[in-house]
C-alpha atoms as a PDB file:
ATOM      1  CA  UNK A   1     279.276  75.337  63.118  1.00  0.00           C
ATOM      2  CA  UNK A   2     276.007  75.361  60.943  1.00  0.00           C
ATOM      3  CA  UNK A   3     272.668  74.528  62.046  1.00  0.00           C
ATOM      4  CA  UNK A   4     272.030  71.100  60.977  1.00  0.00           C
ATOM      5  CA  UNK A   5     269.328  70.836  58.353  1.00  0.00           C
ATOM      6  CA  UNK A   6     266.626  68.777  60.230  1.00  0.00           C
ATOM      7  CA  UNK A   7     263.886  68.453  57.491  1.00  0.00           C
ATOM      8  CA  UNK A   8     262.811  68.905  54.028  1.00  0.00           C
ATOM      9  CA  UNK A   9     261.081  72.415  54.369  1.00  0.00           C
ATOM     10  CA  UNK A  10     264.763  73.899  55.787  1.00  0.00           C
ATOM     11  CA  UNK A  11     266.522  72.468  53.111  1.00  0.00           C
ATOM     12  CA  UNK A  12     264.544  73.988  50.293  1.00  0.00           C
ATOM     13  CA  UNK A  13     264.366  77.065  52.325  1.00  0.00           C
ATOM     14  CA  UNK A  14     268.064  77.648  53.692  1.00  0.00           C
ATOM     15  CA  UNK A  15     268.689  81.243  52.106  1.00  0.00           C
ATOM     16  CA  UNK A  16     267.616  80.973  48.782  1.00  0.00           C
ATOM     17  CA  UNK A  17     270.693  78.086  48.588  1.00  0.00           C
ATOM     18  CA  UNK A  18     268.146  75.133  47.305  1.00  0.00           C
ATOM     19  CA  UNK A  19     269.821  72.854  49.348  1.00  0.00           C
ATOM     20  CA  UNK A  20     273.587  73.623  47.542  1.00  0.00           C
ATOM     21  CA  UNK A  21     271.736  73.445  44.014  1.00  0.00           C
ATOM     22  CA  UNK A  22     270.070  77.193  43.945  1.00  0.00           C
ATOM     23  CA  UNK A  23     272.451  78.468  41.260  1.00  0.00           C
ATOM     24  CA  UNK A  24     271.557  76.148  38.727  1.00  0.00           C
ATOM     25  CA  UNK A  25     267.981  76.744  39.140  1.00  0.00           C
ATOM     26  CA  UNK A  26     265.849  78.679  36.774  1.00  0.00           C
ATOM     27  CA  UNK A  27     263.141  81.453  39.031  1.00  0.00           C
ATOM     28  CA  UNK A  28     260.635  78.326  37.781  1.00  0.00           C
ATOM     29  CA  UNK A  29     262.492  75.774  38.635  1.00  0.00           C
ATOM     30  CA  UNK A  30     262.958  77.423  42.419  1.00  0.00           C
ATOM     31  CA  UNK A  31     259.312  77.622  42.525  1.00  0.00           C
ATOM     32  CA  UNK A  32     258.210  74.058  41.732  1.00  0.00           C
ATOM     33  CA  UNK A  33     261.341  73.392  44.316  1.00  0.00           C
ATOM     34  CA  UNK A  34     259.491  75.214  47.142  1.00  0.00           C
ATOM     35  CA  UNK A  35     256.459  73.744  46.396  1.00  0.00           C
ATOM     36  CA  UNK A  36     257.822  69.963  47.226  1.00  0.00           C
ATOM     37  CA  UNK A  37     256.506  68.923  50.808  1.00  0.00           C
ATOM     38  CA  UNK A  38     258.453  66.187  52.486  1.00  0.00           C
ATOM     39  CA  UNK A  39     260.216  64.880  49.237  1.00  0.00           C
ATOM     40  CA  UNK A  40     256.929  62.985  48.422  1.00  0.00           C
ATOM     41  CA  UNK A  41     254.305  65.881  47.806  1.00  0.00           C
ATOM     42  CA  UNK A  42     254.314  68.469  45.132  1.00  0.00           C
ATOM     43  CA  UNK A  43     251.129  71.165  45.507  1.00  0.00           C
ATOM     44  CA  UNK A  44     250.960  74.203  43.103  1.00  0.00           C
ATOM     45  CA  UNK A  45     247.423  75.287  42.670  1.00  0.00           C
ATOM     46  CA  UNK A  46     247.424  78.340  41.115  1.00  0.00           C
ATOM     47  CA  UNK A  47     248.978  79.362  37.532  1.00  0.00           C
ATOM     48  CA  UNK A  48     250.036  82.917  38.745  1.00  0.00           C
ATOM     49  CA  UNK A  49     252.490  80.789  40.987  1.00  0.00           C
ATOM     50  CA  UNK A  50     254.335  81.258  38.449  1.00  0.00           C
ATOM     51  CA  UNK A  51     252.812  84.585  36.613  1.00  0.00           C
ATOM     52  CA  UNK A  52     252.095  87.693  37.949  1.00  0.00           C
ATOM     53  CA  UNK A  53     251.452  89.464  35.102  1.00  0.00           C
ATOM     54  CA  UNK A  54     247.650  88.472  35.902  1.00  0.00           C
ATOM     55  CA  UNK A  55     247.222  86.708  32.742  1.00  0.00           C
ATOM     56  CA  UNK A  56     248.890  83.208  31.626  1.00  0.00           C
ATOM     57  CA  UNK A  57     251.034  83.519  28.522  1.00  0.00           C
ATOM     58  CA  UNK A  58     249.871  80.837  25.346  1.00  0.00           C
ATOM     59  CA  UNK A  59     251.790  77.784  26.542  1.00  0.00           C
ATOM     60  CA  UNK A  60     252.084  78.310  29.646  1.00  0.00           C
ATOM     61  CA  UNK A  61     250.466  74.819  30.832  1.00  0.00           C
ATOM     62  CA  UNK A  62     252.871  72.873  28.406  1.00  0.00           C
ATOM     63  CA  UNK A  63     255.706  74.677  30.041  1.00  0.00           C
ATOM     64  CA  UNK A  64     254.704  73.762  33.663  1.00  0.00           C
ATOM     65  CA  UNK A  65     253.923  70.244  32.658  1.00  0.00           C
ATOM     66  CA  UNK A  66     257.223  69.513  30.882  1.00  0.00           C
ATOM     67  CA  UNK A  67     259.364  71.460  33.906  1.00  0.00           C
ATOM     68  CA  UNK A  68     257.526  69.205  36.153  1.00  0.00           C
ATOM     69  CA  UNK A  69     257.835  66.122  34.263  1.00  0.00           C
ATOM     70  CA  UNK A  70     261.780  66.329  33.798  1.00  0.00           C
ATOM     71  CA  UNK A  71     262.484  67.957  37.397  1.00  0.00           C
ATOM     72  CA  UNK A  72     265.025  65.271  38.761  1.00  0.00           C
ATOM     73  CA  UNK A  73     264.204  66.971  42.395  1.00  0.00           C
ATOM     74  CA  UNK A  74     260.628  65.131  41.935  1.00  0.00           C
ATOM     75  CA  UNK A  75     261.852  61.819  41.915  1.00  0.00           C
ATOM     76  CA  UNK A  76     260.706  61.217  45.348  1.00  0.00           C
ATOM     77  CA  UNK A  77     256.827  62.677  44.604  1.00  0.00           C
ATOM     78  CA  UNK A  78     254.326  59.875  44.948  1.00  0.00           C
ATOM     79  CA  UNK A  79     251.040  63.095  45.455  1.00  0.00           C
ATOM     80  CA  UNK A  80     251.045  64.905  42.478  1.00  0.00           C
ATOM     81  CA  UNK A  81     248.805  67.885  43.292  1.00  0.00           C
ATOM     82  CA  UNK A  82     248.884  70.518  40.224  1.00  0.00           C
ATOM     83  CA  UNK A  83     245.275  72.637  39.324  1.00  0.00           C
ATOM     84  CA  UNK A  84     244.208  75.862  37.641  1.00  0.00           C
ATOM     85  CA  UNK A  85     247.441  75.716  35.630  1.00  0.00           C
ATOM     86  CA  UNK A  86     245.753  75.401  31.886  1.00  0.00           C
ATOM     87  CA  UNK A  87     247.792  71.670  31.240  1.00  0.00           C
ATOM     88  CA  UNK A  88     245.469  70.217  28.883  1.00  0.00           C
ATOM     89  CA  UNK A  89     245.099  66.995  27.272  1.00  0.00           C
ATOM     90  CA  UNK A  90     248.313  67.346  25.737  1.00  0.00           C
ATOM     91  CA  UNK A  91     249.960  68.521  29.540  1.00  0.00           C
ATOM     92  CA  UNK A  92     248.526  65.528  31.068  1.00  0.00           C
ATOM     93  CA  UNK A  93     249.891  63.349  28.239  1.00  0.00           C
ATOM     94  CA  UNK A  94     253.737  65.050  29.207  1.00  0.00           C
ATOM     95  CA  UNK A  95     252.827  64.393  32.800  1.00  0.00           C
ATOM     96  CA  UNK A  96     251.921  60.804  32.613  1.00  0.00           C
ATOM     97  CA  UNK A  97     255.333  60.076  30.306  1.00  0.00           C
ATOM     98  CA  UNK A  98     257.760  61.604  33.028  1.00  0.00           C
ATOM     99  CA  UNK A  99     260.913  59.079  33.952  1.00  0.00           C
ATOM    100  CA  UNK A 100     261.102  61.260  37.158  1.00  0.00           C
ATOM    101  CA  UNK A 101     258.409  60.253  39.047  1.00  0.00           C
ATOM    102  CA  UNK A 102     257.942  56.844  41.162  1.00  0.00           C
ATOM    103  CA  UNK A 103     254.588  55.493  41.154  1.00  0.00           C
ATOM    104  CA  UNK A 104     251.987  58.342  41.659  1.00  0.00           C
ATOM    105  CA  UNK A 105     249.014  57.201  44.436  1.00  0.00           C
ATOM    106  CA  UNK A 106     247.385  60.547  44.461  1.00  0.00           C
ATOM    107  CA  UNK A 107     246.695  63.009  41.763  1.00  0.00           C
ATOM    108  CA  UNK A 108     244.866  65.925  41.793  1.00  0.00           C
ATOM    109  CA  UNK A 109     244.496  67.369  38.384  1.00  0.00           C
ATOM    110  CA  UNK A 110     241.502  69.577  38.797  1.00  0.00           C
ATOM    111  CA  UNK A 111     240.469  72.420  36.660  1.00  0.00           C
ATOM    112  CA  UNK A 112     242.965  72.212  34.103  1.00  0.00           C
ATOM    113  CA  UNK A 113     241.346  71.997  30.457  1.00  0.00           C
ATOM    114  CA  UNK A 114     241.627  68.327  30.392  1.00  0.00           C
ATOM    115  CA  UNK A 115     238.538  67.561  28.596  1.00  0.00           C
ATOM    116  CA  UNK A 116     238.024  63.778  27.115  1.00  0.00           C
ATOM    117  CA  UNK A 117     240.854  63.569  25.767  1.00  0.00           C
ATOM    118  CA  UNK A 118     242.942  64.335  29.270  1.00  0.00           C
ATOM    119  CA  UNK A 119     240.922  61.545  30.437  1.00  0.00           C
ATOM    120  CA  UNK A 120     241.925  58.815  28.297  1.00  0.00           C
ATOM    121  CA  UNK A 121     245.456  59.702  28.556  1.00  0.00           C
ATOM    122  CA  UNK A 122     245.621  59.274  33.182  1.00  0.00           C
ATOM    123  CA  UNK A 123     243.349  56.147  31.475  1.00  0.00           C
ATOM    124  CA  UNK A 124     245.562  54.793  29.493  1.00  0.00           C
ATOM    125  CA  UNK A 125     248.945  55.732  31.317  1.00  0.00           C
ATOM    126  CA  UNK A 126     251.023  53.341  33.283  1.00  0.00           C
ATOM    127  CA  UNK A 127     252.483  55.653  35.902  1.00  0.00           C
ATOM    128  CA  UNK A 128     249.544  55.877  37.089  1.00  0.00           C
ATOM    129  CA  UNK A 129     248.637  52.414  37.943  1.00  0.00           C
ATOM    130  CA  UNK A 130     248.772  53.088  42.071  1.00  0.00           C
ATOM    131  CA  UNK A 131     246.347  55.896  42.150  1.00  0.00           C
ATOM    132  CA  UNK A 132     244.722  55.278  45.119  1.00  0.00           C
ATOM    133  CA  UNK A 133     242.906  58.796  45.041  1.00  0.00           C
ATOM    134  CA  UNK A 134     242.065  60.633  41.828  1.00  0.00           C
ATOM    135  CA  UNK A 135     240.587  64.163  41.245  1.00  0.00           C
ATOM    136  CA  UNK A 136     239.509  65.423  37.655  1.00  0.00           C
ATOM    137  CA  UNK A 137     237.164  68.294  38.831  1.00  0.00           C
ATOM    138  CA  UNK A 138     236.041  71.173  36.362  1.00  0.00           C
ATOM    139  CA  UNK A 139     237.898  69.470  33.599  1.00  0.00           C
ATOM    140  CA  UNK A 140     234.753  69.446  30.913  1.00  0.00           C
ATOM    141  CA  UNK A 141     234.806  65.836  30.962  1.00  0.00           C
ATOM    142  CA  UNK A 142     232.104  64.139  29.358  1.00  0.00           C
ATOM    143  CA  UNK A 143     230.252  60.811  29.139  1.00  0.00           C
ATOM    144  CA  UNK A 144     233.033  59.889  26.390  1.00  0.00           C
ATOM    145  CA  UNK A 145     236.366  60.387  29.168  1.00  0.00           C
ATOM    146  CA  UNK A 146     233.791  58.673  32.172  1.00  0.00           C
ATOM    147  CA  UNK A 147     233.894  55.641  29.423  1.00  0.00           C
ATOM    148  CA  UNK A 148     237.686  55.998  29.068  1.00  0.00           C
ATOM    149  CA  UNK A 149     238.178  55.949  32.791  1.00  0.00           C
ATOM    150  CA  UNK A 150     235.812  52.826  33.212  1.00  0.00           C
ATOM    151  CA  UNK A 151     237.492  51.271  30.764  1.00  0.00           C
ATOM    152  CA  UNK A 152     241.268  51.686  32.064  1.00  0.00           C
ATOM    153  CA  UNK A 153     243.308  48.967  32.194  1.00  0.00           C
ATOM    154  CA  UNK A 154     245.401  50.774  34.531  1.00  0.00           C
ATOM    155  CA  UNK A 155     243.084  52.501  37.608  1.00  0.00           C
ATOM    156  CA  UNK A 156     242.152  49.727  39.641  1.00  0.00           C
ATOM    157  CA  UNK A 157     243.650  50.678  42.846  1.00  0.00           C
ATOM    158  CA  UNK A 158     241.546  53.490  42.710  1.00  0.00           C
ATOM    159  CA  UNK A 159     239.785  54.332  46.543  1.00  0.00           C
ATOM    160  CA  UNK A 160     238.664  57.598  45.966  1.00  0.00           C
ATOM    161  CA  UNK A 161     237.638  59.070  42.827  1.00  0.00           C
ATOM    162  CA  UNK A 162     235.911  62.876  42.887  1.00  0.00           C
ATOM    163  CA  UNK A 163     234.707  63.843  39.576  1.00  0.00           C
ATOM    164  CA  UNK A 164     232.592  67.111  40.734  1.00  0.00           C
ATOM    165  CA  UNK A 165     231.462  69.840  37.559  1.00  0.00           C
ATOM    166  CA  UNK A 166     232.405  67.762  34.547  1.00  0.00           C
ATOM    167  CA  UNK A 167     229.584  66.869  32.285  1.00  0.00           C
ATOM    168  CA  UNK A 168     229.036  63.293  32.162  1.00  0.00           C
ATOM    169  CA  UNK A 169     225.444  62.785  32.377  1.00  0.00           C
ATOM    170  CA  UNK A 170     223.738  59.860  32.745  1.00  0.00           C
ATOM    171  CA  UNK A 171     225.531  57.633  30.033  1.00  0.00           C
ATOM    172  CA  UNK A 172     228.924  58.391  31.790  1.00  0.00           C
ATOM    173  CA  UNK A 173     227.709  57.959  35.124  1.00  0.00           C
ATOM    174  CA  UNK A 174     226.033  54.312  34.386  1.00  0.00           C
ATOM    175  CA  UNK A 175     229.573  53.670  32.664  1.00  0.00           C
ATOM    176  CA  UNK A 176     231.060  53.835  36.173  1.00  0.00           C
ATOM    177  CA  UNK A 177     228.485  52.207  37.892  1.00  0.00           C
ATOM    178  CA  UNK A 178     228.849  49.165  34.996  1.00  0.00           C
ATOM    179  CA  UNK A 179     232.427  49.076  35.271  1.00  0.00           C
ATOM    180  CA  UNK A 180     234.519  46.133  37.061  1.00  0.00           C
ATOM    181  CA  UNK A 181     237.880  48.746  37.500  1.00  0.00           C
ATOM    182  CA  UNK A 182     236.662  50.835  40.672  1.00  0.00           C
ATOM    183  CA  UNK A 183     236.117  47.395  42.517  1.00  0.00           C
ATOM    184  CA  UNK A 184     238.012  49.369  45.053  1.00  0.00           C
ATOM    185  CA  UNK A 185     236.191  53.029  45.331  1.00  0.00           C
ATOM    186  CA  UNK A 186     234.922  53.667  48.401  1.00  0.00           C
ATOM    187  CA  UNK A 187     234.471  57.527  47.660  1.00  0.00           C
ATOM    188  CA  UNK A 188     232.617  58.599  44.549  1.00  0.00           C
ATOM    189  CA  UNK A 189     231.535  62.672  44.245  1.00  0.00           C
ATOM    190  CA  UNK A 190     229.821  63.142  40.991  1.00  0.00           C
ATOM    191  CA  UNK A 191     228.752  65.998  42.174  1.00  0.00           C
ATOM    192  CA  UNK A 192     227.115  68.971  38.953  1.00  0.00           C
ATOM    193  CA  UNK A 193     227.501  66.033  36.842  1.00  0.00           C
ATOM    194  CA  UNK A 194     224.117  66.494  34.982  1.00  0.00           C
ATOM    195  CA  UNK A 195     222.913  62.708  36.364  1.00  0.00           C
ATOM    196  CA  UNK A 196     219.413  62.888  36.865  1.00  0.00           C
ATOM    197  CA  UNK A 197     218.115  59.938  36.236  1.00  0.00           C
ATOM    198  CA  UNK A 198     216.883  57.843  39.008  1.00  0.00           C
ATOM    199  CA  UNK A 199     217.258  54.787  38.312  1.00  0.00           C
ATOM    200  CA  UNK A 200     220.853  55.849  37.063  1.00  0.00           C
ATOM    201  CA  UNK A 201     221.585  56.883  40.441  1.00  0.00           C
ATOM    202  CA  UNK A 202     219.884  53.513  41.863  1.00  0.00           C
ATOM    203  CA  UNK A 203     222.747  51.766  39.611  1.00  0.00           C
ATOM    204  CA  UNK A 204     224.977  53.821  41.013  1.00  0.00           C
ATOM    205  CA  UNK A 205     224.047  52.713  44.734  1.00  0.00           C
ATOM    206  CA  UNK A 206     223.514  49.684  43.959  1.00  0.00           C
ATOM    207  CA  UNK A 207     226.139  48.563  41.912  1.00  0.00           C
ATOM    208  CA  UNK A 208     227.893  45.087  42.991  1.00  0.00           C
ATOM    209  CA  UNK A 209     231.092  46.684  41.103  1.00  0.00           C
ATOM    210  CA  UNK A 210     230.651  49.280  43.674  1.00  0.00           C
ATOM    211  CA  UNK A 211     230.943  47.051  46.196  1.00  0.00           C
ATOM    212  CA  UNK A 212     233.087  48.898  48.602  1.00  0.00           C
ATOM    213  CA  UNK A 213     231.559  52.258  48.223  1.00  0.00           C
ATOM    214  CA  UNK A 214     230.755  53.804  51.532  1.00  0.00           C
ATOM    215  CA  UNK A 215     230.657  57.445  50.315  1.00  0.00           C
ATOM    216  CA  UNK A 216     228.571  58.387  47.488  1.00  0.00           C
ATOM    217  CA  UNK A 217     227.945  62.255  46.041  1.00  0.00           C
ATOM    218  CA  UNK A 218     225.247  62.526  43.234  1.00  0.00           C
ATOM    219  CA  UNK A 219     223.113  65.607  42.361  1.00  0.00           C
END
């Protein structure tokens, strides 16, 4: 008799089998597959998952986000943890469309070539409307995508929001600290954000829209 599967982690891992499904899979599809965590996590955080050439091939961030996007095994991911992988505006924009994924509550998009753009598409995207913790680190964001975020008609369930080495200075800073959508953000790390201004930071502190804040990173 077999050895009953007891968990997730056995069933993507049972010989190379994918749980029955292993010889449909494409080598990428088997690695996004072994990447899932309890049926609700997916975590890739390096591009040379996938490469080992040492250097990403053009595309290769469009690739990821449309095998991620249409992967039916996904439709159980609610933390949706993909960095260093190159996406892109135009990545994030094939992530936030997907018809695989429930709601997303935590995405961690970090270091991906978003840039402003990136950030008013997880703005302006639906799917994300649970986000309860959001990370856009080292994603060249400026004052313009703070705006975009502040100005979502989708993030308000946002708890934690960590915005560390993007660029949005002052103006994007005060943006968030004038905004009424992160009612709910009791972490903020704005962190090599260029905001130097004191009395910026004051608004920050002392926001009433930041009501809730308990943790706040500025410098």
């Amino acid at each position: 008799m077999n050895e009953k599967i007891k968990n997730w982690e056995q069933l993507v891992n049972d010989g190379g089998n994918y749980g029955g499904k292993g010889l449909d899979m494409s080598p990428w599809e088997k690695i996004v597959y072994e990447n899932i965590k309890d049926k609700t996590i997916l975590k890739i955080q390096d591009g040379y998952t996938f490469v080992k050439t040492g250097k990403l091939e053009e595309g290769h961030g469009l690739k990821v986000a449309e095998l991620i996007a249409s992967f039916e095994p996904l439709n159980g991911v609610t933390t949706l943890i993909v960095t260093h992988n190159d996406l892109g505006p135009e990545g994030a924009r094939i992530l936030s469309q997907s018809k695989v994924f429930p709601q997303i509550t935590y995405l961690h998009l970090g270091s991906n070539n978003l840039g402003d753009e990136g950030a008013k598409i997880i703005a302006e995207a639906k799917l994300f409307s649970e986000i309860k913790f959001l990370n856009l680190e080292c994603n060249g964001i400026t004052a313009e995508g703070a705006k975009a975020l502040a100005e979502s008609p989708w993030l308000r369930q946002i708890e934690s929001l960590n915005m560390v080495d993007n660029r949005i200075g002052n103006e994007g800073a005060l943006a968030l600290a004038n905004s009424d959508v992160f009612s709910n953000l009791t972490y903020l790390h704005l962190g090599g954000n260029r905001v130097k201004d004191p009395a910026v930071k004051a608004a920050l502190r002392e926001s009433p829209n930041l009501s809730k804040l308990e943790t706040l990173k500025v410098f």
